[in-house]
Protein backbone atom coordinates (compact mmCIF):
# COMPACT_ATOMS: atom_id res chain seq x y z
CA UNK A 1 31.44 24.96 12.43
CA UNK A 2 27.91 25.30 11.76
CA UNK A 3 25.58 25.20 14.82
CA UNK A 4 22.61 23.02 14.79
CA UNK A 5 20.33 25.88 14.22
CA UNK A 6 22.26 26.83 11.39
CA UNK A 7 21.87 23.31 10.31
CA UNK A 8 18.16 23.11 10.49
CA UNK A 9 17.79 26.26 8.57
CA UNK A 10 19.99 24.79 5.68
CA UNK A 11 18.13 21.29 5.78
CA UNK A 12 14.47 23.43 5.55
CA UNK A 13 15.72 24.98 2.67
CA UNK A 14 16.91 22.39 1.00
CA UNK A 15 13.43 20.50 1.24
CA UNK A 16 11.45 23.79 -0.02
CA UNK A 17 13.29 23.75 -2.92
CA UNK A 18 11.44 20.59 -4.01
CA UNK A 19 8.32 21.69 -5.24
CA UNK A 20 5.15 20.04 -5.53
CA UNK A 21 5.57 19.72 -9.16
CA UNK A 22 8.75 17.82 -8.46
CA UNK A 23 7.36 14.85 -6.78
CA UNK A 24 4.28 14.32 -8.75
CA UNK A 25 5.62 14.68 -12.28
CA UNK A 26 9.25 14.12 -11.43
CA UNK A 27 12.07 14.57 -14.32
CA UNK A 28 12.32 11.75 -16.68
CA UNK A 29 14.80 9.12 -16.28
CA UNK A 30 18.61 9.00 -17.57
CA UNK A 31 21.00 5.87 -18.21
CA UNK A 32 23.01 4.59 -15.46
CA UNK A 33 26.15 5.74 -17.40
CA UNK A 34 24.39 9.25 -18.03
CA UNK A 35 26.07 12.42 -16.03
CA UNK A 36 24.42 14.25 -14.01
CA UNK A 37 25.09 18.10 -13.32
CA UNK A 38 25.45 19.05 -10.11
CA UNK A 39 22.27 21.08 -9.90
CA UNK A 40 20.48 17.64 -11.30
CA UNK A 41 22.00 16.45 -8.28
CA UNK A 42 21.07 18.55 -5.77
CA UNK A 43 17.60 18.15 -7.61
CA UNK A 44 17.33 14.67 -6.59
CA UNK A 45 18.41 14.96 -3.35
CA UNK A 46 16.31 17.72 -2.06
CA UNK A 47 13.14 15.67 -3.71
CA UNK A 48 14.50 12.57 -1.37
CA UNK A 49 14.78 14.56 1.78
CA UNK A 50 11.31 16.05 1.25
CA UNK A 51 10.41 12.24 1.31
CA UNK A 52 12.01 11.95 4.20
CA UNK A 53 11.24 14.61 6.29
CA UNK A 54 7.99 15.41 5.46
CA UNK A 55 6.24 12.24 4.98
CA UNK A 56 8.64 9.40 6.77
CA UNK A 57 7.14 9.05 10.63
CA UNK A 58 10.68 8.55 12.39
CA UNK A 59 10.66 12.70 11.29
CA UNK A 60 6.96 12.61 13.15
CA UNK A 61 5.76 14.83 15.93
CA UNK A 62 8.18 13.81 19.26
CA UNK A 63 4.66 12.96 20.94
CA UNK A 64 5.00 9.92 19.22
CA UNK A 65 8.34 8.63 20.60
CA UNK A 66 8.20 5.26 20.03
CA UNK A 67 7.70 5.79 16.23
CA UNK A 68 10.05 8.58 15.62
CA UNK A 69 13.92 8.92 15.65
CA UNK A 70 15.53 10.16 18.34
CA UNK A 71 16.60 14.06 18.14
CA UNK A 72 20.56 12.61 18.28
CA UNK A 73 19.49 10.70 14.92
CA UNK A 74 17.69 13.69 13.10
CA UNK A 75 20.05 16.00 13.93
CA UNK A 76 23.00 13.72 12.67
CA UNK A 77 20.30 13.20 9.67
CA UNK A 78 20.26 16.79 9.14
CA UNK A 79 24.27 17.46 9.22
CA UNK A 80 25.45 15.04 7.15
CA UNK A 81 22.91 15.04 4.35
CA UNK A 82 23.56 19.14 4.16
CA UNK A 83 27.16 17.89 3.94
CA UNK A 84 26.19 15.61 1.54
CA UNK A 85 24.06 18.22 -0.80
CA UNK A 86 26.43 20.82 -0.72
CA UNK A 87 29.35 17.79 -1.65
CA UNK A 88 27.76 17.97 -5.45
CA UNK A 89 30.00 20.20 -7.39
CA UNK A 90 31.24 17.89 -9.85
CA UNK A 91 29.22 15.77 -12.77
CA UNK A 92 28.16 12.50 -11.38
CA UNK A 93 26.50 9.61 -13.55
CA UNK A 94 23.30 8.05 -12.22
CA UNK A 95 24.68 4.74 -10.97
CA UNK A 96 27.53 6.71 -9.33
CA UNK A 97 25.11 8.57 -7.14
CA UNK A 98 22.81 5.72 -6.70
CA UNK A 99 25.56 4.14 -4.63
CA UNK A 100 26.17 7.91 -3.00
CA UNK A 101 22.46 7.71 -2.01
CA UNK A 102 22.24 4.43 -0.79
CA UNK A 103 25.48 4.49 1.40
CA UNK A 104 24.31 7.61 3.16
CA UNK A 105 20.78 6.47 3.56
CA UNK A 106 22.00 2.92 5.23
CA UNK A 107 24.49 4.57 7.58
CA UNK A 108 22.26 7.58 8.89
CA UNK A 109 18.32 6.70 7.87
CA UNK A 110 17.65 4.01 10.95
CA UNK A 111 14.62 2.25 9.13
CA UNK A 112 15.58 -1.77 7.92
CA UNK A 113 12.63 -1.48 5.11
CA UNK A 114 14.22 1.64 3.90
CA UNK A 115 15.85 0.71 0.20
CA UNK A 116 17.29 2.82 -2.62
CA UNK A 117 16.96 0.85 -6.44
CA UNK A 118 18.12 2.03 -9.54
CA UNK A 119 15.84 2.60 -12.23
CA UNK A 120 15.69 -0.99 -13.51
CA UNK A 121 14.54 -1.76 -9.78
CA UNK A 122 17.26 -3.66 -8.46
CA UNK A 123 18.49 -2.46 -5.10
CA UNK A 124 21.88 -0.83 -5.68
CA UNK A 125 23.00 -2.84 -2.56
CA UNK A 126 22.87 -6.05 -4.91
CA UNK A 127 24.82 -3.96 -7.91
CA UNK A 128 27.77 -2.53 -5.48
CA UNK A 129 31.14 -4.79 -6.41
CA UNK A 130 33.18 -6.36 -3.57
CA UNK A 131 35.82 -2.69 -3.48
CA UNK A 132 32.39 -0.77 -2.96
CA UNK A 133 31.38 -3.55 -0.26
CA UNK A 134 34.93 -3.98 1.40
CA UNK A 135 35.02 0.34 1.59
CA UNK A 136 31.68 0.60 3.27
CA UNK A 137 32.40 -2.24 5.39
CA UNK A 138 35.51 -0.20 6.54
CA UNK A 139 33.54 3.00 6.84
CA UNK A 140 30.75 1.79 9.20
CA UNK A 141 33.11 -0.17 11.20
CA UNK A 142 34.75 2.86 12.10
CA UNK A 143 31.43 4.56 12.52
CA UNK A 144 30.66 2.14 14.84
CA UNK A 145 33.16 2.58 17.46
CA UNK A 146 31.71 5.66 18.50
CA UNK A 147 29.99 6.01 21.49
CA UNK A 148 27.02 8.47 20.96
CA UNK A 149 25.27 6.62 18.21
CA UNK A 150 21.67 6.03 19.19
CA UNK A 151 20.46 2.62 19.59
CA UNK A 152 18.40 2.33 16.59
CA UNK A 153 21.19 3.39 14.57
CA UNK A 154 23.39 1.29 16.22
CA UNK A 155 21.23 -1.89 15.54
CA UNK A 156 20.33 -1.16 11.82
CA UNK A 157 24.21 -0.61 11.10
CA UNK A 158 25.51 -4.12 13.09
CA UNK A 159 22.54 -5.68 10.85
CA UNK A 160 23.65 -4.17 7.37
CA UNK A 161 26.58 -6.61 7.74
CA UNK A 162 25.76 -9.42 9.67
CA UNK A 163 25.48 -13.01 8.22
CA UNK A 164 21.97 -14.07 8.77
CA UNK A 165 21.44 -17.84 9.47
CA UNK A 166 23.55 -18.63 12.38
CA UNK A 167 21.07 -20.28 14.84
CA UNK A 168 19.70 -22.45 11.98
CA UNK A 169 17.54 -23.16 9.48
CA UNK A 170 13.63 -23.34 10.05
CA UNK A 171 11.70 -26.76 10.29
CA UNK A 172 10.07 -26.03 7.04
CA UNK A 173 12.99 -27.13 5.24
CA UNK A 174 14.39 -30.53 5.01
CA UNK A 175 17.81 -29.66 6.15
CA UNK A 176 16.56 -28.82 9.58
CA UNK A 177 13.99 -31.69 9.62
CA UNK A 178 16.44 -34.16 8.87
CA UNK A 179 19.01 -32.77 11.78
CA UNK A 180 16.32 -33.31 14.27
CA UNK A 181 16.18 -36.47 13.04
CA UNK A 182 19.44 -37.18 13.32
CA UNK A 183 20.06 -36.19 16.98
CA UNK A 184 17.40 -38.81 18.50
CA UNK A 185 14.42 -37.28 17.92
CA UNK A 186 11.37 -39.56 17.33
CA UNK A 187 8.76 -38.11 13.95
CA UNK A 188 5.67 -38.80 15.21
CA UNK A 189 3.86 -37.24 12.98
CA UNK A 190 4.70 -34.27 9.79
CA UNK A 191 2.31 -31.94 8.10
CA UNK A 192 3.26 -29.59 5.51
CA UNK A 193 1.70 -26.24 3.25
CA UNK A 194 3.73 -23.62 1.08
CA UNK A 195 4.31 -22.05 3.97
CA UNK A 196 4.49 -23.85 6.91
CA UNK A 197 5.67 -27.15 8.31
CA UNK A 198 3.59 -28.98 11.77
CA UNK A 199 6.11 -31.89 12.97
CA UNK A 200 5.08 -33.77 16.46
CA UNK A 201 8.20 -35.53 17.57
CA UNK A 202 9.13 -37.13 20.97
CA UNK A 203 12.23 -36.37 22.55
CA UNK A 204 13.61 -38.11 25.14
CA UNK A 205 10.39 -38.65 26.41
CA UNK A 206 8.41 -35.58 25.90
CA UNK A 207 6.34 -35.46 23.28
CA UNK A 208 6.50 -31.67 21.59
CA UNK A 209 4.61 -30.20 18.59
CA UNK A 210 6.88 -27.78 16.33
CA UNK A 211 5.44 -25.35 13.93
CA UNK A 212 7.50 -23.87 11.51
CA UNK A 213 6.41 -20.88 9.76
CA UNK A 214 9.10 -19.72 7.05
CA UNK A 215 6.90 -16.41 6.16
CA UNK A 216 3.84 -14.54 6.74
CA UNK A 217 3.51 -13.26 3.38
CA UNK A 218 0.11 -13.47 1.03
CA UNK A 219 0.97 -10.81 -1.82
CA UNK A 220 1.59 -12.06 -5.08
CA UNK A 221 4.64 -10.21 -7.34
CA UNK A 222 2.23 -7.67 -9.09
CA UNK A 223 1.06 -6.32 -5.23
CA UNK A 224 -2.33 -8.34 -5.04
CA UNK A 225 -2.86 -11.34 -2.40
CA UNK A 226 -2.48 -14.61 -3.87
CA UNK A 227 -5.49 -17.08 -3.34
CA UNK A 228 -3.39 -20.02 -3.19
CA UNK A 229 -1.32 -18.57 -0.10
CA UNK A 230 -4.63 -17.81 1.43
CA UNK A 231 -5.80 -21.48 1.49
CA UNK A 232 -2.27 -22.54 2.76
CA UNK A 233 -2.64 -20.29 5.74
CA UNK A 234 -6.32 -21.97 6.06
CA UNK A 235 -5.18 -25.10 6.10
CA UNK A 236 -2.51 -23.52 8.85
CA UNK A 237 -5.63 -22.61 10.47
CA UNK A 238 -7.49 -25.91 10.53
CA UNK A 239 -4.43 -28.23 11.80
CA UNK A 240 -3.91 -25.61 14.96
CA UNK A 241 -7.85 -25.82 15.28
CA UNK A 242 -7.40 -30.02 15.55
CA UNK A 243 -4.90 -28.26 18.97
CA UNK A 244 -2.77 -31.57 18.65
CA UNK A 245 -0.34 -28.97 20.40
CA UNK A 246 -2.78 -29.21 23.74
CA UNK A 247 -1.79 -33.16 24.07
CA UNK A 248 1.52 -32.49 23.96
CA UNK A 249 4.41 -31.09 26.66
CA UNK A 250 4.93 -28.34 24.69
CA UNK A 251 4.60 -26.46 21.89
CA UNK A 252 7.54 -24.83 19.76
CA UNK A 253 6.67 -22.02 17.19
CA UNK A 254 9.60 -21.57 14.51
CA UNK A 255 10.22 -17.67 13.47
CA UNK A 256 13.56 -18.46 11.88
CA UNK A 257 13.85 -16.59 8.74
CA UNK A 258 10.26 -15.38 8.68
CA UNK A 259 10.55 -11.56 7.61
CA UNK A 260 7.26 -11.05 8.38
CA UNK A 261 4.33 -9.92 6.08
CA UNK A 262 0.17 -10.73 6.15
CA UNK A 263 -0.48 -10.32 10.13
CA UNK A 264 -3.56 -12.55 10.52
CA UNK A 265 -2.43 -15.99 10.89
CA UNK A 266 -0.07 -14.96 13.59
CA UNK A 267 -2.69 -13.48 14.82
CA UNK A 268 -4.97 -16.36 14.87
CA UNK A 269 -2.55 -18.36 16.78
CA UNK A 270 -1.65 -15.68 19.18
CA UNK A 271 -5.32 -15.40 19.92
CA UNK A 272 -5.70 -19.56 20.41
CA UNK A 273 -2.47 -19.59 22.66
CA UNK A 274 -3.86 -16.80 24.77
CA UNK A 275 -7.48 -17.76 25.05
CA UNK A 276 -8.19 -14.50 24.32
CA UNK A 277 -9.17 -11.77 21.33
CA UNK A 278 -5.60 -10.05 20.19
CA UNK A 279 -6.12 -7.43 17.90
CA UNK A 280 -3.55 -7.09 14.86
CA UNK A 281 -3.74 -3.06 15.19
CA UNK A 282 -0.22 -1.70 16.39
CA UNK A 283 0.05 -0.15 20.06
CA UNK A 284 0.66 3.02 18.49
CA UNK A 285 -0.08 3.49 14.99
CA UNK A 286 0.94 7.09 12.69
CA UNK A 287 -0.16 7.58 8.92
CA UNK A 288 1.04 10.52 7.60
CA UNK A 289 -1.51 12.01 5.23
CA UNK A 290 1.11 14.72 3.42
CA UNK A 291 1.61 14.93 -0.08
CA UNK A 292 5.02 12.81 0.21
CA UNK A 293 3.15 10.24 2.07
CA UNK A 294 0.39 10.13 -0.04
CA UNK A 295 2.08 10.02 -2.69
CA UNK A 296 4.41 7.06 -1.24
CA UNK A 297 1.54 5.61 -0.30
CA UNK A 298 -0.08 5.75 -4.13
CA UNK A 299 2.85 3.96 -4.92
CA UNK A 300 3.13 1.45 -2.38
CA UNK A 301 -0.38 -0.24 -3.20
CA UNK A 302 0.29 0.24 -6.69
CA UNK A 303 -2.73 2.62 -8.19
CA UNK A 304 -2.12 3.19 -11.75
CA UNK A 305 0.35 6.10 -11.39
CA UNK A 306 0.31 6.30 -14.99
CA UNK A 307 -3.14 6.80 -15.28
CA UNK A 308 -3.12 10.25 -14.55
CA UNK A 309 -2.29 11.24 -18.17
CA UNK A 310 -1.89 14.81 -17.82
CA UNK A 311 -0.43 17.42 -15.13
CA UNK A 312 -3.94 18.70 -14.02
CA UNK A 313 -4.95 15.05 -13.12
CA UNK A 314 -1.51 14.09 -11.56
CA UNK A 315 -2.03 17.96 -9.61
CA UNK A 316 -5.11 16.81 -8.07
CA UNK A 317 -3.05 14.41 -6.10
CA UNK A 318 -1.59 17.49 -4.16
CA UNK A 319 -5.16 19.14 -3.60
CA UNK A 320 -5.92 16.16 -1.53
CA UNK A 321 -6.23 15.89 2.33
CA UNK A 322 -2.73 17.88 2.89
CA UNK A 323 -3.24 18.32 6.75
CA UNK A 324 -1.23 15.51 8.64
CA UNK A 325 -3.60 13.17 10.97
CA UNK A 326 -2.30 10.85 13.35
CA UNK A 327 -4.26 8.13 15.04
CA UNK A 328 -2.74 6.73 18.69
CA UNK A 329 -3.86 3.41 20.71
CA UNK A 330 -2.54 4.35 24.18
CA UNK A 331 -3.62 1.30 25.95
CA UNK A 332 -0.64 -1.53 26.06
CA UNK A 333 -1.60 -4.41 23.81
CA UNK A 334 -0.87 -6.48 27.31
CA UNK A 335 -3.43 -4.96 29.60
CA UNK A 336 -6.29 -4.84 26.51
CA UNK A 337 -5.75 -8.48 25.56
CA UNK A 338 -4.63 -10.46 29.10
CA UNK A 339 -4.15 -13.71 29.21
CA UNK A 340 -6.83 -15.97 30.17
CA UNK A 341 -6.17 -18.98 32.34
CA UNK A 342 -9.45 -20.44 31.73
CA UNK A 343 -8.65 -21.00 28.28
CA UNK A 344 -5.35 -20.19 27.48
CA UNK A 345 -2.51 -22.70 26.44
CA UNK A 346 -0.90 -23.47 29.74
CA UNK A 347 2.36 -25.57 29.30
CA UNK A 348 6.08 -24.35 27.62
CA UNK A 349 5.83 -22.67 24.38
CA UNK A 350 9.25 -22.48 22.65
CA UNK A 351 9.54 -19.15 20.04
CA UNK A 352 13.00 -19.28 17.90
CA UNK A 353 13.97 -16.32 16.66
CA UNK A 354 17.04 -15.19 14.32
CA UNK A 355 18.46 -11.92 12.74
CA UNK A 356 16.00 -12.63 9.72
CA UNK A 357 13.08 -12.68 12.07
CA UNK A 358 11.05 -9.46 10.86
CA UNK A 359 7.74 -7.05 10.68
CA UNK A 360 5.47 -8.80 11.44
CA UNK A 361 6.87 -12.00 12.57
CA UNK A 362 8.45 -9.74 15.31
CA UNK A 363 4.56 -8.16 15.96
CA UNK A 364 3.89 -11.92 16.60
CA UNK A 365 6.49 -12.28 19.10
CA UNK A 366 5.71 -9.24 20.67
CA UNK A 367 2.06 -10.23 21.35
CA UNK A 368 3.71 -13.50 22.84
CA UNK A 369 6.28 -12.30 24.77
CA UNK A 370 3.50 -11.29 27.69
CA UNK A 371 2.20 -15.08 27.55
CA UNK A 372 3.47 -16.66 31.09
CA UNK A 373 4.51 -19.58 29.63
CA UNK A 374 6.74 -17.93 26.64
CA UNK A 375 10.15 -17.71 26.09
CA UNK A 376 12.34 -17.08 23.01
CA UNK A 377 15.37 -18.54 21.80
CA UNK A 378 17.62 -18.25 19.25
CA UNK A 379 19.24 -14.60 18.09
CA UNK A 380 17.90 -10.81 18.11
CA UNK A 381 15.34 -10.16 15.81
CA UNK A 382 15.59 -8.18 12.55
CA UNK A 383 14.24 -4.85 14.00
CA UNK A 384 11.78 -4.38 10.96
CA UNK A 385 8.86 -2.70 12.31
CA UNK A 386 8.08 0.61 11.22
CA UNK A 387 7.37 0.04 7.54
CA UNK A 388 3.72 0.10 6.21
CA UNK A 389 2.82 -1.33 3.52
CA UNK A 390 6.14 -3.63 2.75
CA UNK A 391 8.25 -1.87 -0.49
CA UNK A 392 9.18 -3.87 -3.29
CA UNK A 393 11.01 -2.43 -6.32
CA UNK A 394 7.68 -2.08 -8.19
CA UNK A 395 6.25 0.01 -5.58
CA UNK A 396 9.08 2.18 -4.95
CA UNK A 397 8.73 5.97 -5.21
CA UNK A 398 10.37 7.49 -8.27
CA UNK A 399 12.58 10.23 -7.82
CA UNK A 400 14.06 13.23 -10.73
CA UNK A 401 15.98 11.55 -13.45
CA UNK A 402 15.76 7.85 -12.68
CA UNK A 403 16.66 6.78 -9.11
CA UNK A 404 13.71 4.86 -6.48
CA UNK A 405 13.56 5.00 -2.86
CA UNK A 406 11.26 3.26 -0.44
CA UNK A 407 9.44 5.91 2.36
CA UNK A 408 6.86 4.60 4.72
CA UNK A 409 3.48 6.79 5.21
CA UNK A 410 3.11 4.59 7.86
CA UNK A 411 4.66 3.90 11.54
CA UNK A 412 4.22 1.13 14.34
CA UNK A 413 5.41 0.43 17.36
CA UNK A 414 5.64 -3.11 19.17
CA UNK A 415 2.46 -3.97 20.67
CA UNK A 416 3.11 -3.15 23.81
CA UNK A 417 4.35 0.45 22.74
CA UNK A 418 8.10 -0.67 22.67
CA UNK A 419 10.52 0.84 20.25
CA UNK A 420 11.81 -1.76 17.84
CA UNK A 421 12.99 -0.31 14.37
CA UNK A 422 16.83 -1.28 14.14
CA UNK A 423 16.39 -2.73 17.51
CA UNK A 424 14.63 -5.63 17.60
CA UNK A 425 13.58 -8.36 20.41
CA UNK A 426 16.33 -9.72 22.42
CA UNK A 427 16.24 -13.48 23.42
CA UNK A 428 15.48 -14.65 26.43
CA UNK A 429 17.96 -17.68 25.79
CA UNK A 430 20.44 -16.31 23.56
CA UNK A 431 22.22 -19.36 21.28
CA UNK A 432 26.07 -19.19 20.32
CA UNK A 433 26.71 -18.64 17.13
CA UNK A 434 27.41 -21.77 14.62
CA UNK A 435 24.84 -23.87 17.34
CA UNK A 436 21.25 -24.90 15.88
CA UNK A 437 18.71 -22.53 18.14
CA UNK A 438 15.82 -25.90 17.69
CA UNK A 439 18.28 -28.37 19.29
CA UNK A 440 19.57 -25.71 21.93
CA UNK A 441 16.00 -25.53 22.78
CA UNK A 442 15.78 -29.38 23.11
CA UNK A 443 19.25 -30.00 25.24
CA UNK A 444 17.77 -27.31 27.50
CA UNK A 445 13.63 -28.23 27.71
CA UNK A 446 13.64 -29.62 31.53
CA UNK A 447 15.81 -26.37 32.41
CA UNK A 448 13.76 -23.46 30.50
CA UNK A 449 10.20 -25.48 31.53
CA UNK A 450 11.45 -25.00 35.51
CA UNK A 451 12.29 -21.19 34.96
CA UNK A 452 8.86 -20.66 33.40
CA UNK A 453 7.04 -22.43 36.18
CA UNK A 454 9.10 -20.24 38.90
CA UNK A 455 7.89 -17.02 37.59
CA UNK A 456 4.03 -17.98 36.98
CA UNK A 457 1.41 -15.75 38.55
CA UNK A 458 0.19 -17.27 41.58
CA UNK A 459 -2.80 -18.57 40.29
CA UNK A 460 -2.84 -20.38 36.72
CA UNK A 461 -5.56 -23.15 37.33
CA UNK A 462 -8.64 -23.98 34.91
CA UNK A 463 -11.89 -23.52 36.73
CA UNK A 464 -14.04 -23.24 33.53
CA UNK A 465 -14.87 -25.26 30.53
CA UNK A 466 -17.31 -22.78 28.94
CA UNK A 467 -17.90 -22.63 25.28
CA UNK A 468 -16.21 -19.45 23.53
CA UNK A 469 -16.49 -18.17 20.58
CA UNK A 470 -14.31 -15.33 20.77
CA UNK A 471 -15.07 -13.73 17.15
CA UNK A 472 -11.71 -11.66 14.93
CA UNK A 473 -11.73 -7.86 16.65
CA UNK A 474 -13.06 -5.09 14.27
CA UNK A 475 -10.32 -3.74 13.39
CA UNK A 476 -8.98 -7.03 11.43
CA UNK A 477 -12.91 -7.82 10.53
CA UNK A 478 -12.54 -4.56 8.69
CA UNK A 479 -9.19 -5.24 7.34
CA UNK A 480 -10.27 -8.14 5.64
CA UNK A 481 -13.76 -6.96 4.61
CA UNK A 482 -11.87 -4.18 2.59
CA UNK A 483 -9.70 -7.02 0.77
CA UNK A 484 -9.69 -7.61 -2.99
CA UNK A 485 -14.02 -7.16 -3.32
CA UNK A 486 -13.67 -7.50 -7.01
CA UNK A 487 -12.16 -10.60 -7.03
CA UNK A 488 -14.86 -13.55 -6.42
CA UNK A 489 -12.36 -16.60 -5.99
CA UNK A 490 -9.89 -14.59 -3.50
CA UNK A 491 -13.37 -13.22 -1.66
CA UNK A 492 -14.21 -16.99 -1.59
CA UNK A 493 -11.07 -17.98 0.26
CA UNK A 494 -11.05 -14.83 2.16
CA UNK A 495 -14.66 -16.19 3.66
CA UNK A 496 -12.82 -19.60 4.26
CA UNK A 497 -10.19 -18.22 6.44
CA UNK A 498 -12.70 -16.05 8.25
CA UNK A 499 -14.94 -18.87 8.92
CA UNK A 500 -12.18 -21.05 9.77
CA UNK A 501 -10.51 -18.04 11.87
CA UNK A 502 -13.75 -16.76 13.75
CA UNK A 503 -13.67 -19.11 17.07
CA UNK A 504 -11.24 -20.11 18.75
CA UNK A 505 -11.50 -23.51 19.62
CA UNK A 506 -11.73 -24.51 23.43
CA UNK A 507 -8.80 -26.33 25.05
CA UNK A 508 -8.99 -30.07 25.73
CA UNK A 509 -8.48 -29.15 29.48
CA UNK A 510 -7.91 -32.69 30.42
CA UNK A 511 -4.59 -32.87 29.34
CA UNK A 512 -3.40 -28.80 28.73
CA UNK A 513 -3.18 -27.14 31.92
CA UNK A 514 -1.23 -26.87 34.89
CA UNK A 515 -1.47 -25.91 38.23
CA UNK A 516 1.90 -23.99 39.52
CA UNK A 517 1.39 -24.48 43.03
CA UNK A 518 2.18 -27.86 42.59
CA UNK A 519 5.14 -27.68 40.58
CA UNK A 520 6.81 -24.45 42.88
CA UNK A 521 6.40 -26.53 45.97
């Protein structure tokens, strides 16, 4: 048996026999029915784990350990793909190994944005047939009764398989609009974008506000942001600003579903909630500045790969800014953005979560979760975190002879510096299976509301009304400066949701806050 040494050796070979050449002009594609040779094979491969190792962060220095995988994971990494590359002895068509890739890569690679697509683009997990599905299935439930696999692993593997839509359905849809209806709840009044969904009801007796937000997402299909989706998440932006929410007992934010995407608007309302600037740059943020992440990263905001009509212009990409450079926030997103009781939201706020709950929906309830008066509900999130900018198949990364992976050049941790890729948030109030985690919330308001007010900080009492004007952070400033300049109409609505964005309102203190001494005694 090979030691691990021996194993590292192997695995460093394997990646240096990718050559530069390889991954900018890689081998044209084949058929899906076309063989493969063995060395064509092992071609691929070592191109894929010179992607991985060299320009993924979970293969990042160890100093960032809440980004990168755990040495149990890259060594396990290291074994079985060497297992894997010397396994190719035999001709193998294209869609044959696509499935060979894409197996391996879900069962050992713990990132949740990480994807394998054939060359059409479709993601070979949507082409494997229900033998393939019923054989991995087998294969991973076996895996998983070992004890030594490493919590990431562990989550992203119990994920692959896992029926999503068990707690319930968001409030933006009808379904789950109606069932409130149905079990006594009063519509007060309904509000509704593209995206999101603001329903005050009362409920035996309490009045609540609901916000359901079925995605963050602005990009249109070809990679740029979409206008229209801009102006929904203004209008977003203006009902929160009318802060119906303060006049009500409390205020419910629906994650259900969301897998994340465009971080400001959850931003904005993070911000409002806390009375208080929150910045949308990660606790601990890596870009890898390699040639395989810049070269993923070409890809992932879609420049014109194929513009570079010749191999001296497509070498240039390699001459480029080779030396890795990391950038680290070490202060906890908590202690640079506390909460402010002057003119932070002070009464319940509900957050329902599910195992579709992702990116940067879970970066939104990771600023919340340090709120006093938060709690979640509902399932464990996705554990989608690390992956920067979002793959689709027409930013995937080509590799030799036809096959596409996904590789992030970028990393993140949860805001507070917690490790979440393949992990995820855990509830705080967990719901069964096959229950609805809205109406658990509901059935159990008078119960979670006295738990929050036990564990308040001594002291959570307005003393201020003073006019703020708390204006975005830099950072996102910057990020949205740097947005689509060419384009006049999405600059227009850009401006919009900046304007609309820059202050946060001030409370209606007369009927928002609460004073915890009275309610402990």
């Amino acid at each position: 048996m090979a030691t691990q040494k021996e194993i590292d050796i192997a695995f460093q070979q394997i990646v240096s026999s990718a050559s530069d050449l390889d991954m900018v002009l890689p081998k044209p594609p084949k058929a899906a029915d076309e063989k493969l040779s063995p060395k064509e094979q092992q071609k691929m491969l070592a191109v894929f784990a010179r992607y991985i190792s060299e320009g993924h962060p979970g293969f990042a220095p160890k100093a960032f350990e809440n980004i990168t995988f755990s040495d149990a994971v890259k060594n396990k990494f290291k074994t079985e793909f060497v297992k894997l590359y010397l396994s190719c002895k035999d001709e193998c068509n294209l869609a044959d190994m696509g499935k060979k890739l894409f197996l391996f890569a879900k069962k050992h690679l713990p990132d949740n944005h990480f994807n394998v697509y054939n060359s059409q683009g479709t993601p070979i997990g949507m082409t494997l047939n229900k033998q393939d599905h019923a054989a991995f299935k087998k294969e991973l439930t076996t895996y998983l009764q070992q004890q030594n696999i490493d919590s990431s692993q562990r989550g992203i593997l119990e994920h692959f398989y896992s029926k999503r839509r068990q707690v319930g359905k968001n409030l933006f849809y009808d379904e789950e609009f109606e069932l409130l209806q149905q079990n006594g709840a009063k519509i007060l009044s309904d509000k509704q974008g593209k995206t999101w969904r603001m329903t005050k009801i009362n409920h035996h007796g309490q009045n609540l506000m609901i916000i359901g937000m079925k995605r963050f997402d602005a990009i249109a299909a070809n990679g740029q942001l979409n206008k229209d989706l801009i102006k929904d998440y203004t209008a977003l932006a203006k009902e929160f600003s009318k802060q119906e929410h303060t006049l009500c007992d409390a205020l419910i934010l629906d994650l259900r579903g969301n897998l994340g995407g465009w971080p400001y608007i959850g931003d904005y309302i993070a911000r409002t909630l806390y009375g208080n600037t929150v910045s949308t740059e990660p606790q601990r943020h890596l870009k890898m500045d390699t040639l395989a992440a810049k070269l993923s990263y070409a890809f992932m905001v879609q420049e014109d790969y194929n513009s570079y009509t010749n191999k001296k212009a497509r070498l240039r990409l390699m001459h480029e800014r080779q030396n890795t450079q990391y950038h680290q926030t070490d202060t906890p997103w908590a202690e640079a953005h506390p909460f402010n009781p002057k003119l932070g939201y002070q009464k319940p706020i509900l957050v329902l979560t599910d195992q579709s709950t992702g990116s940067n929906a879970e970066q939104t309830i990771g600023r919340l979760r340090e709120h006093p008066f938060v709690r979640t509900l509902g399932e464990h999130s996705y554990g989608v975190v690390q992956y920067h900018p979002a793959a689709t198949p027409s930013t995937s990364i080509p590799l030799p002879y036809g096959l596409k992976i996904a590789v992030p050049p970028e990393g993140f941790s949860g805001p507070n510096g917690e490790k979440l890729e393949g992990i995820g948030y855990q509830p705080d109030y967990p719901t069964p299976k096959g229950q609805d985690a809205l109406l658990a919330g509901l059935e159990n308001f008078a119960k979670i509301t006295q738990e929050i007010l036990q564990h308040l900080p001594p002291e959570q009492v307005v003393t201020s009304q003073a006019k703020r004007e708390a204006k975005i952070d830099e950072t996102t400033n910057r990020n949205l400066q740097g947005i689509a300049p060419d384009n006049p109409e999405l600059r227009a609505a850009f401006n919009e949701l900046v304007e609309t964005t820059a202050v946060i309102p001030q409370l209606k203190t007369s009927a928002t806050h609460i004073k915890s001494k009275d309610h402990q005694s």
